[in-house]
N, C-alpha and C. Protein backbone atom coordinates (compact mmCIF):
# COMPACT_ATOMS: atom_id res chain seq x y z
N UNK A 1 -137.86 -81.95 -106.55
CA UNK A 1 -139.02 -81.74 -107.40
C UNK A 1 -138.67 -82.23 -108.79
N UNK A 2 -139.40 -83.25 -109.53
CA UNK A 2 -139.21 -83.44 -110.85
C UNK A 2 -139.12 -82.33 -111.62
N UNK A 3 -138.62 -82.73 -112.67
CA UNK A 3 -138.47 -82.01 -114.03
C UNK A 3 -139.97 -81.72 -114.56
N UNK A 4 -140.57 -81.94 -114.72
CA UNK A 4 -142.04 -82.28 -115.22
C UNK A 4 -143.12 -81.37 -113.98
N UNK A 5 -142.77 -81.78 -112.77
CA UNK A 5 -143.43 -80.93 -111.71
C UNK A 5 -143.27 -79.43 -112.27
N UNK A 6 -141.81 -79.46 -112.04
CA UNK A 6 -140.95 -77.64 -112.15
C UNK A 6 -141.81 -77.28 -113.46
N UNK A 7 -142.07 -77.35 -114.83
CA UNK A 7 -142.31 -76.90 -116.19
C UNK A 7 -143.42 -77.01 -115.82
N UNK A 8 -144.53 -77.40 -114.90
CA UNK A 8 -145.92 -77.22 -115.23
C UNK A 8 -145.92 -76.35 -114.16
N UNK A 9 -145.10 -75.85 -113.23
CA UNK A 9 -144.86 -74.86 -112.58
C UNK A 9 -145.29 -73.62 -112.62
N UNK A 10 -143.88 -73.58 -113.27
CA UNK A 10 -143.70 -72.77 -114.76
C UNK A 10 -144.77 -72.13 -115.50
N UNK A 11 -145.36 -73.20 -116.21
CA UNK A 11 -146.34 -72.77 -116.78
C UNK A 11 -147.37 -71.95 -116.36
N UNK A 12 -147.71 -72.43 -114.82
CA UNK A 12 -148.75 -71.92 -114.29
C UNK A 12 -148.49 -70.50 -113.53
N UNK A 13 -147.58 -70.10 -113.32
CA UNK A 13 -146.83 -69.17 -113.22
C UNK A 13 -147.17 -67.84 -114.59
N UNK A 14 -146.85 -68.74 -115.68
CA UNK A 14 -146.87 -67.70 -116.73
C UNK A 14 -148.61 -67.50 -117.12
N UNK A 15 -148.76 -68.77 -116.75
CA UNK A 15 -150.04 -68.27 -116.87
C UNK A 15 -151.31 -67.31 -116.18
N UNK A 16 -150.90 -67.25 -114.96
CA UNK A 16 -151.43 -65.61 -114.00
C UNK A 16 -150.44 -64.54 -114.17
N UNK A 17 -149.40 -64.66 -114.54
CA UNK A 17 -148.70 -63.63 -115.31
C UNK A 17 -149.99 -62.87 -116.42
N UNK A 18 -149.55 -63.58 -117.09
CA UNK A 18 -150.32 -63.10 -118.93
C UNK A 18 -152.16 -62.76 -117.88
N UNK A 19 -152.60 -63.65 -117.35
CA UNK A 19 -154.04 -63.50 -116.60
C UNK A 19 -154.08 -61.80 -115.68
N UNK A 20 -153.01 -61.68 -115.34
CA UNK A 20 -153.23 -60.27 -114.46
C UNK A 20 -152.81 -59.22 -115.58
N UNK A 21 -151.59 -59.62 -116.40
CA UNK A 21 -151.80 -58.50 -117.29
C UNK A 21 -153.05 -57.91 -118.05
N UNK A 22 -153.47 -58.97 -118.68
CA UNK A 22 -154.69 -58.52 -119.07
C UNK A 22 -156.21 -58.41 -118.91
N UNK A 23 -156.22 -58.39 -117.48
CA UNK A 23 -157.25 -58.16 -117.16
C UNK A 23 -157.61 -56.74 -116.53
N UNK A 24 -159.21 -56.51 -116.63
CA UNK A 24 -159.33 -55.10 -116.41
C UNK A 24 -159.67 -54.96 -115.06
N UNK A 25 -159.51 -53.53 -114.55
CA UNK A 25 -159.06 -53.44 -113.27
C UNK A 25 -160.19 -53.74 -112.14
N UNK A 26 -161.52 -53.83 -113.05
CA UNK A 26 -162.39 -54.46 -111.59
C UNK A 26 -162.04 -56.14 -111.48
N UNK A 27 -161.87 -57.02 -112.66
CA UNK A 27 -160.99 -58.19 -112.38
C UNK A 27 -159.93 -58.13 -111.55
N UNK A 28 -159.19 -57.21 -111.81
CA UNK A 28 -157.47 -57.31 -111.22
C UNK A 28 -157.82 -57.39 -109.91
N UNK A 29 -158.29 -56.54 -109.14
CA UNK A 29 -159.04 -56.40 -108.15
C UNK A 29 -159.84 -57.68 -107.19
N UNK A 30 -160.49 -58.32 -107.91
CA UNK A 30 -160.82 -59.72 -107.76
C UNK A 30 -160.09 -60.29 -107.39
N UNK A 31 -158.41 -60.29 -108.22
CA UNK A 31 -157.73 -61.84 -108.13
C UNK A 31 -157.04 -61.43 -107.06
N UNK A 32 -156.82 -59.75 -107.09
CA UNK A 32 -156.27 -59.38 -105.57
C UNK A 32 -156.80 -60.01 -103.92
N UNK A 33 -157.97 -59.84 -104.76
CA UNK A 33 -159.05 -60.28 -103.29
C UNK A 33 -158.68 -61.67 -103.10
N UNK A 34 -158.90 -62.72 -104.01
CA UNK A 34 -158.88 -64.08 -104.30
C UNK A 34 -157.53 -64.20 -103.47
N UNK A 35 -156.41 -63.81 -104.52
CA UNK A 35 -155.05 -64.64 -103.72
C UNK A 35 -154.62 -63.78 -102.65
N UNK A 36 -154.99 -62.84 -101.72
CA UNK A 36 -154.92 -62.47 -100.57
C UNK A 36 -155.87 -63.48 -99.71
N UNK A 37 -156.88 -63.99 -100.23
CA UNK A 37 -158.02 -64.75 -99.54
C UNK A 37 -156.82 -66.19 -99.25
N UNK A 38 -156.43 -66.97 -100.72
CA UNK A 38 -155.80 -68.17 -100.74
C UNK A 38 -154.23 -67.92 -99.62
N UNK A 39 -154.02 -67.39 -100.02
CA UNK A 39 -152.30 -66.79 -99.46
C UNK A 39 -152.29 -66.94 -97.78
N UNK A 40 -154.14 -66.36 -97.22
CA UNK A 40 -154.35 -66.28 -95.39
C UNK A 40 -154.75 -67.67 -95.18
N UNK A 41 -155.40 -68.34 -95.96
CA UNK A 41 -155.87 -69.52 -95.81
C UNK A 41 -154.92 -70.51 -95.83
N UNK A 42 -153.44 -70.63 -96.52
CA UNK A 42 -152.68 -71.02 -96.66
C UNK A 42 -151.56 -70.61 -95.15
N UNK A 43 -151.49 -69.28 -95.09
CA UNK A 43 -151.36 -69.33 -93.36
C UNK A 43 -151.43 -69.74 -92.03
N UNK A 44 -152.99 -69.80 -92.30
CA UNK A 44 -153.35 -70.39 -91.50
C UNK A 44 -153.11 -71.84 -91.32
N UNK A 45 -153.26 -72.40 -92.26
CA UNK A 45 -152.90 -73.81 -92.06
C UNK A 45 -151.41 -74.45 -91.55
N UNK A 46 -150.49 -73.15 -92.16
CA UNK A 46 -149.23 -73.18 -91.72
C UNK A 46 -148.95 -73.36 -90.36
N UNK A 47 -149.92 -72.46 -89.51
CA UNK A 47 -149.61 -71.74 -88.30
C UNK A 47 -150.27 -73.07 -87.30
N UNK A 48 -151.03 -74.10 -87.74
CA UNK A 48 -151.90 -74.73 -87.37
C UNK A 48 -150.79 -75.94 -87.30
N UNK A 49 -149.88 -75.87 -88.13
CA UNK A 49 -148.98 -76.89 -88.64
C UNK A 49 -147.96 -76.52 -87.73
N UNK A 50 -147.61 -75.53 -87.35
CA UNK A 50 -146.25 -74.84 -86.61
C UNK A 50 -145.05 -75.03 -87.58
N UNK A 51 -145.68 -74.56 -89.09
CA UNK A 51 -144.84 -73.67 -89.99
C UNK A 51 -144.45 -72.93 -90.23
N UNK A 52 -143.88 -72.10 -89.14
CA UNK A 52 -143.18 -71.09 -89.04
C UNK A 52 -142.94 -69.88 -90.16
N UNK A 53 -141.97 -70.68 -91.33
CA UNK A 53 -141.55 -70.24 -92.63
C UNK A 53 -142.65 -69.76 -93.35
N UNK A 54 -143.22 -70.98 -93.63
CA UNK A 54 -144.69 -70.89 -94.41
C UNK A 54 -145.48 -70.02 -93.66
N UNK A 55 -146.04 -69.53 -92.79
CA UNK A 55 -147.20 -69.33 -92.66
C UNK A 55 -146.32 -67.30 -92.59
N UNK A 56 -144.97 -67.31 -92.03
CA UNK A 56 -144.45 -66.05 -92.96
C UNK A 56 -144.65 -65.70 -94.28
N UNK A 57 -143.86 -66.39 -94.96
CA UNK A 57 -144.01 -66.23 -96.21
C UNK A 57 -145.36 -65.63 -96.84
N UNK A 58 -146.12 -66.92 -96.76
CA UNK A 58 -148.22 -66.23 -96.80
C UNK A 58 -148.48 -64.96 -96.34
N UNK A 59 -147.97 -64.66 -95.05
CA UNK A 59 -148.66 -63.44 -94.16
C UNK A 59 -148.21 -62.40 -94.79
N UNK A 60 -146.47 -62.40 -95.25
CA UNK A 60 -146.07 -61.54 -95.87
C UNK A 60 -146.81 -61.43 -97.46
N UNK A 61 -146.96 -62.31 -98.25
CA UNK A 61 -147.66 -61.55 -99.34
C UNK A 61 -149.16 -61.10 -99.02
N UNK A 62 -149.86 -61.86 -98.28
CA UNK A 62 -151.12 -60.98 -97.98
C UNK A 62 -150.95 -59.92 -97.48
N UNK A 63 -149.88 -59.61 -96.76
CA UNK A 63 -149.53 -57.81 -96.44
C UNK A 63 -149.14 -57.06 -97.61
N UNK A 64 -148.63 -57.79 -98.63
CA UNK A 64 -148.46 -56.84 -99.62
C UNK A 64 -149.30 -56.60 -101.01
N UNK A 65 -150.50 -57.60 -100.81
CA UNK A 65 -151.44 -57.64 -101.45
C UNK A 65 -152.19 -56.54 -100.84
N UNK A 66 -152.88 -56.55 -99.56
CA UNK A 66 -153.34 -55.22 -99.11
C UNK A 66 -153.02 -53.91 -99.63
N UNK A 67 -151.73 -53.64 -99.35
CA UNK A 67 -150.79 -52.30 -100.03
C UNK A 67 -151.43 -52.52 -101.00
N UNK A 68 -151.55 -53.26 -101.99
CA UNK A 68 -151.50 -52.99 -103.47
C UNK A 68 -152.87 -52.23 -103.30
N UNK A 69 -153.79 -53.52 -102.46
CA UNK A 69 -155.35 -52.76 -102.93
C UNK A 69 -155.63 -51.59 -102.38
N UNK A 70 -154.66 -51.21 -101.50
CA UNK A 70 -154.31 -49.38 -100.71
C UNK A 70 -153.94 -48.85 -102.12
N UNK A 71 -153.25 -48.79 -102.39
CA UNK A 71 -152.29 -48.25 -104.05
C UNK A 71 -153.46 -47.76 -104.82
N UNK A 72 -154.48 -48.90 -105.26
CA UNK A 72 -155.57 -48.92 -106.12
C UNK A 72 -156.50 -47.73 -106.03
N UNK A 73 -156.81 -47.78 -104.77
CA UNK A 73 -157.72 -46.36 -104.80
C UNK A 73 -157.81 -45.03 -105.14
N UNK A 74 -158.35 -45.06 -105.85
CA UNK A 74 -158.96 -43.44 -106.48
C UNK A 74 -159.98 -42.67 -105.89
N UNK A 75 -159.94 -41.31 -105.88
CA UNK A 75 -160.99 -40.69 -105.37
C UNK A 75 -161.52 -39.68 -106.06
N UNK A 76 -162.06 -39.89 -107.71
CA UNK A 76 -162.42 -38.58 -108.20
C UNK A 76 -163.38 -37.95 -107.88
N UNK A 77 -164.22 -38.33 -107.27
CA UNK A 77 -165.00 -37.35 -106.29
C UNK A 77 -165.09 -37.21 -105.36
N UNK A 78 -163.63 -37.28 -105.05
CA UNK A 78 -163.99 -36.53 -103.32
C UNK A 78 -164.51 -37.11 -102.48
N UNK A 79 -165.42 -38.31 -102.65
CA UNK A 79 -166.55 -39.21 -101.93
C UNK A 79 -165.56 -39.49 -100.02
N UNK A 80 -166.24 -40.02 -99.24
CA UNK A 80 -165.66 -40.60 -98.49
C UNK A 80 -165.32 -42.02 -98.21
N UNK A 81 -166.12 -43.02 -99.70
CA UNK A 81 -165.85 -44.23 -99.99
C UNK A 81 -164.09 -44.41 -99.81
N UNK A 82 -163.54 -43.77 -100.49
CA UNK A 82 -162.30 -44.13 -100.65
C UNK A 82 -161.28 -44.14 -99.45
N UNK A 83 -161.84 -43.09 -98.60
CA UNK A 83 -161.23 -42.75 -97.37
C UNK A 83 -161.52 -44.18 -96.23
N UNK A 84 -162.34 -44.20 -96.40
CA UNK A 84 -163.16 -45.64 -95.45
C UNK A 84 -162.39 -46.77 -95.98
N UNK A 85 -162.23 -47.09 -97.09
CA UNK A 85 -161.54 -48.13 -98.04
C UNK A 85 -160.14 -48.50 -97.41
N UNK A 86 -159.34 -46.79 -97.55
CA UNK A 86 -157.91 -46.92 -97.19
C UNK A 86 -158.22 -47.56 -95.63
N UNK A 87 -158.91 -46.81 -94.46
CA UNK A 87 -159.01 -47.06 -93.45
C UNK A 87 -159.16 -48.56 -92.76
N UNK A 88 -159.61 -48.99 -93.62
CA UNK A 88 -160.27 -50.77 -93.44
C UNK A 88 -158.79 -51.21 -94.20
N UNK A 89 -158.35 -51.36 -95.29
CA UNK A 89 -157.31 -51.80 -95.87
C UNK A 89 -155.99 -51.63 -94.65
N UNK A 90 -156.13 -50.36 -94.20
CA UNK A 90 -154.72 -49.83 -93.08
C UNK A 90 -155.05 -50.88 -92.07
N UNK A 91 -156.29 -51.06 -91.65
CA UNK A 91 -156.52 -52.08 -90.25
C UNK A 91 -156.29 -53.41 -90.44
N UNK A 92 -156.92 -54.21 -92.16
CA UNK A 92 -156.23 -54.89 -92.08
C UNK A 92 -154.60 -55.61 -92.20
N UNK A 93 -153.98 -54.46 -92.70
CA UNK A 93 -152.29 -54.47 -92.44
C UNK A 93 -151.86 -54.63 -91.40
N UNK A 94 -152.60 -53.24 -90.88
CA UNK A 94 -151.56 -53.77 -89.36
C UNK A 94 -152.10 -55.31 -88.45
N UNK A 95 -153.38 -55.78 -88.54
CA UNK A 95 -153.92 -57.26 -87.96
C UNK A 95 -153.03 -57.92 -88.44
N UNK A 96 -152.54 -58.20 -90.02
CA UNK A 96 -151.92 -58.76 -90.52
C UNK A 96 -150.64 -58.88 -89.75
N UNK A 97 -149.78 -57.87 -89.61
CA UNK A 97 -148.44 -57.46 -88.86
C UNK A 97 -148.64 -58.48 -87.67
N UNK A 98 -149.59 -58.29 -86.71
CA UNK A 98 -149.49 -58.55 -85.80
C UNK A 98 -150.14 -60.18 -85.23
N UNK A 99 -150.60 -60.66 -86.84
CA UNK A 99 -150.87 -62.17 -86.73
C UNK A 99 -149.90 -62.73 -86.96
N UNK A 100 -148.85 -61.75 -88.27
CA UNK A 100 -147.37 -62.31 -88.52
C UNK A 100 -146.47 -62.14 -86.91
N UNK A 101 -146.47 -61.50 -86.16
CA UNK A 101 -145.21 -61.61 -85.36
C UNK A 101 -146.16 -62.51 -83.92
N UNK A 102 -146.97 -62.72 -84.09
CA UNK A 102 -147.55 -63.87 -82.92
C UNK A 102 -148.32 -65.00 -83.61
N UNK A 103 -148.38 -64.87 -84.80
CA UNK A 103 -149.05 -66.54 -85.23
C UNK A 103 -149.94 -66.61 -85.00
N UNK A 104 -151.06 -65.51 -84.95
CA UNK A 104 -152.37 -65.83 -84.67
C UNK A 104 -153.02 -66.18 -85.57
N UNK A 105 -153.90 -67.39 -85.45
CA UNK A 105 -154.30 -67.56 -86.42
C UNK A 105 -156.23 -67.20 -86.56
N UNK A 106 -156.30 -67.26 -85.33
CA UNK A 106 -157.58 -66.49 -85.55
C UNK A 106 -157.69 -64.74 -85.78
N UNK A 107 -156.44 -64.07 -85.69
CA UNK A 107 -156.56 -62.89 -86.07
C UNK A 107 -156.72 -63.11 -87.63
N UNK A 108 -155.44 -63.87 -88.68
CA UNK A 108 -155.54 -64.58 -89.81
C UNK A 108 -157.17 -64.62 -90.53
N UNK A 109 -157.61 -65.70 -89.23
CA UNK A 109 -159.43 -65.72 -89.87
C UNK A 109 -160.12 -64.25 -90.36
N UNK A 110 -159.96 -63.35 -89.11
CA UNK A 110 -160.74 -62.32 -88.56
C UNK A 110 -160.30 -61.55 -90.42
N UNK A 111 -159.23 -61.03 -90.39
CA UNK A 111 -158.84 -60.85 -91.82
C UNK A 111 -159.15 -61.47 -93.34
N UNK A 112 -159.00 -62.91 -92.97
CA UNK A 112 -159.89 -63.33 -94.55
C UNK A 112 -161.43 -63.68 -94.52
N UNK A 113 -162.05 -63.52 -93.58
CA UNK A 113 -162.98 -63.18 -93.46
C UNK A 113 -163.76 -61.82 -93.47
N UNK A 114 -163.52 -60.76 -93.59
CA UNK A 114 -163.05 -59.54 -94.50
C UNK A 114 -162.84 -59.32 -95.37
N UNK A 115 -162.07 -60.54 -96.12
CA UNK A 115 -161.51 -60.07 -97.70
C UNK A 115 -162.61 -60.87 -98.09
N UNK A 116 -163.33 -61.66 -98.12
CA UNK A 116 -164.55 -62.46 -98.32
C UNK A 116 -165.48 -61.82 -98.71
N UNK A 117 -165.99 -61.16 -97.64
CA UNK A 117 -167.39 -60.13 -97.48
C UNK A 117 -166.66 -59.33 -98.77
N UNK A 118 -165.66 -58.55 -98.69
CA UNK A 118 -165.21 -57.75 -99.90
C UNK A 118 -165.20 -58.40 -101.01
N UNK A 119 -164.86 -59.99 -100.87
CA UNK A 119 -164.71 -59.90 -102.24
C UNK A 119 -166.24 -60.15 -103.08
N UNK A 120 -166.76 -60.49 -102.35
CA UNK A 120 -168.70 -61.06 -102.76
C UNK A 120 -169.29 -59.43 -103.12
N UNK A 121 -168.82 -58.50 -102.35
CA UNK A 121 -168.97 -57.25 -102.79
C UNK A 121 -169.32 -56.93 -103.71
N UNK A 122 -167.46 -56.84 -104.47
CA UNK A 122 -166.54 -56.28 -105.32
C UNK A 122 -167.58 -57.34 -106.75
N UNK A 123 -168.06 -58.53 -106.61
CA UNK A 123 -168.64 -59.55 -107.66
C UNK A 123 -170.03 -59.29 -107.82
N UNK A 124 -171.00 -58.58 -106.44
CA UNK A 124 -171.70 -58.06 -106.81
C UNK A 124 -171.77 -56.29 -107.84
N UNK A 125 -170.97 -56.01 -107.84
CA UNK A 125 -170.69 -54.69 -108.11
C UNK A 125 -170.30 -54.95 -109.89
N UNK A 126 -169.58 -55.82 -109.68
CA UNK A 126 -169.10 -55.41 -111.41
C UNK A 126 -169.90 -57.21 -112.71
N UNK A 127 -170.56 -57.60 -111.34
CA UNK A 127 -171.68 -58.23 -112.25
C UNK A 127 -172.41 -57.85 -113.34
N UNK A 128 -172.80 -56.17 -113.25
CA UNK A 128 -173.88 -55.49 -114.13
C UNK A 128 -173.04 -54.91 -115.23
N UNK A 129 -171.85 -54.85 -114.58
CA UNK A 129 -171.00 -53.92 -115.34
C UNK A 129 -169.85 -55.13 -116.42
N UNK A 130 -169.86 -55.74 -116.15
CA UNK A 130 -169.22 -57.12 -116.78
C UNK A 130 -170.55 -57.40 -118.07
N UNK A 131 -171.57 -57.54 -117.85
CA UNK A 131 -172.88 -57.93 -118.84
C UNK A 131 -172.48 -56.81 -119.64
N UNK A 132 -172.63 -55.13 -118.89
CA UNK A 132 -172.69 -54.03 -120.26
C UNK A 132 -171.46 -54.74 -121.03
N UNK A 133 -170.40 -54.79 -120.39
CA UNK A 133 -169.27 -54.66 -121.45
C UNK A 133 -169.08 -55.74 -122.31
N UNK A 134 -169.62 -56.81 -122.16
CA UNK A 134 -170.22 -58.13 -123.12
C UNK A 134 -170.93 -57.47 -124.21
N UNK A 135 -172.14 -56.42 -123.54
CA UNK A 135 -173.32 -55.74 -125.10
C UNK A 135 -172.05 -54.50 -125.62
N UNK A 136 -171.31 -54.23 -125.16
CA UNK A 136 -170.26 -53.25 -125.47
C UNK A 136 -169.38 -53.52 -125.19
N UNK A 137 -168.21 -53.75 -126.42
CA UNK A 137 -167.06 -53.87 -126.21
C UNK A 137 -166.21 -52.95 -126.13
N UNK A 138 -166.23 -51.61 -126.00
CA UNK A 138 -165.21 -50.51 -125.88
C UNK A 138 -164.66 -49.98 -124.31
N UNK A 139 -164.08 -49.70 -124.17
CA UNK A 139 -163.63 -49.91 -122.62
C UNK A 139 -164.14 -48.72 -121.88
N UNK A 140 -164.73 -48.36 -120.85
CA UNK A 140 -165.42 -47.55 -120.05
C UNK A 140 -164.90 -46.38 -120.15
N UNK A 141 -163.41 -46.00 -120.13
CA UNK A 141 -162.83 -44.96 -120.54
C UNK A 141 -163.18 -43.90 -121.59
N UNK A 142 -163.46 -44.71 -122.76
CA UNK A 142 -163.63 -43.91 -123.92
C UNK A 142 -165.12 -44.06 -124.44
N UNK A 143 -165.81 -44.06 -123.38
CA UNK A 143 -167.10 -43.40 -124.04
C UNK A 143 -167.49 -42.51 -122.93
N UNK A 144 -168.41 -41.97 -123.82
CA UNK A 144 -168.75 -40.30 -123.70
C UNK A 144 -169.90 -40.29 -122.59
């Protein structure tokens, strides 16, 4: 790999660094969705390729992208949203597991096709809420 390849690398690297730090958590959430989406899609193609390595590598961070968006959930009211959430997140882990140790790649689909529907969701959802915080800049937390 050139010298020049590696530093714009680099760069781009630091630059979803600094991008996830500061973004707020219905974004963070997004890019979760996004590069779990890119990461299966990138799998898949692996698996299509009989990339062995690669299409590990992918499967494994989209398994640990899941966890994260397991991690994420809150339940201050008790609701059963959150419970359903974990439940769908747990199913797609273990699909995941089990596209990683047989290479399926239509299980792969069945999964980012899931994070899809979620993520069109998750964009309908904080559409309205993205505009308030444009007419208001103070963060949802601290108002009354």
């Amino acid at each position: 790999m050139g010298e020049s390849k590696v530093k714009a690398q680099q760069a781009y690297q630091m630059y979803q660094q600094i991008r996830v730090q500061t973004a707020n958590p219905g974004n963070l959430i997004l890019l979760l969705y996004q590069e779990g989406i890119k990461r299966l899609y990138q799998a898949e193609q692996a698996v299509d390729k009989g990339d062995i390595e690669g299409a590990n590598n992918d499967l494994t961070t989209a398994q640990d992208i899941i966890v994260e968006l397991m991690c994420s959930l809150r339940d201050p009211n008790g609701g059963g949203f959150v419970e359903n959430m974990r439940r769908l997140y747990d199913y797609m882990h273990h699909r995941l597991v089990q596209a990683n140790l047989k290479k399926d790649a239509a299980v792969i689909r069945e999964v980012r096709d899931m994070l899809e529907t979620l993520l069109e969701a998750w964009r309908e959802i904080l559409q309205p809420s993205q505009t308030e915080n444009e007419k208001d800049p103070a963060p949802l937390n601290h108002r009354a």
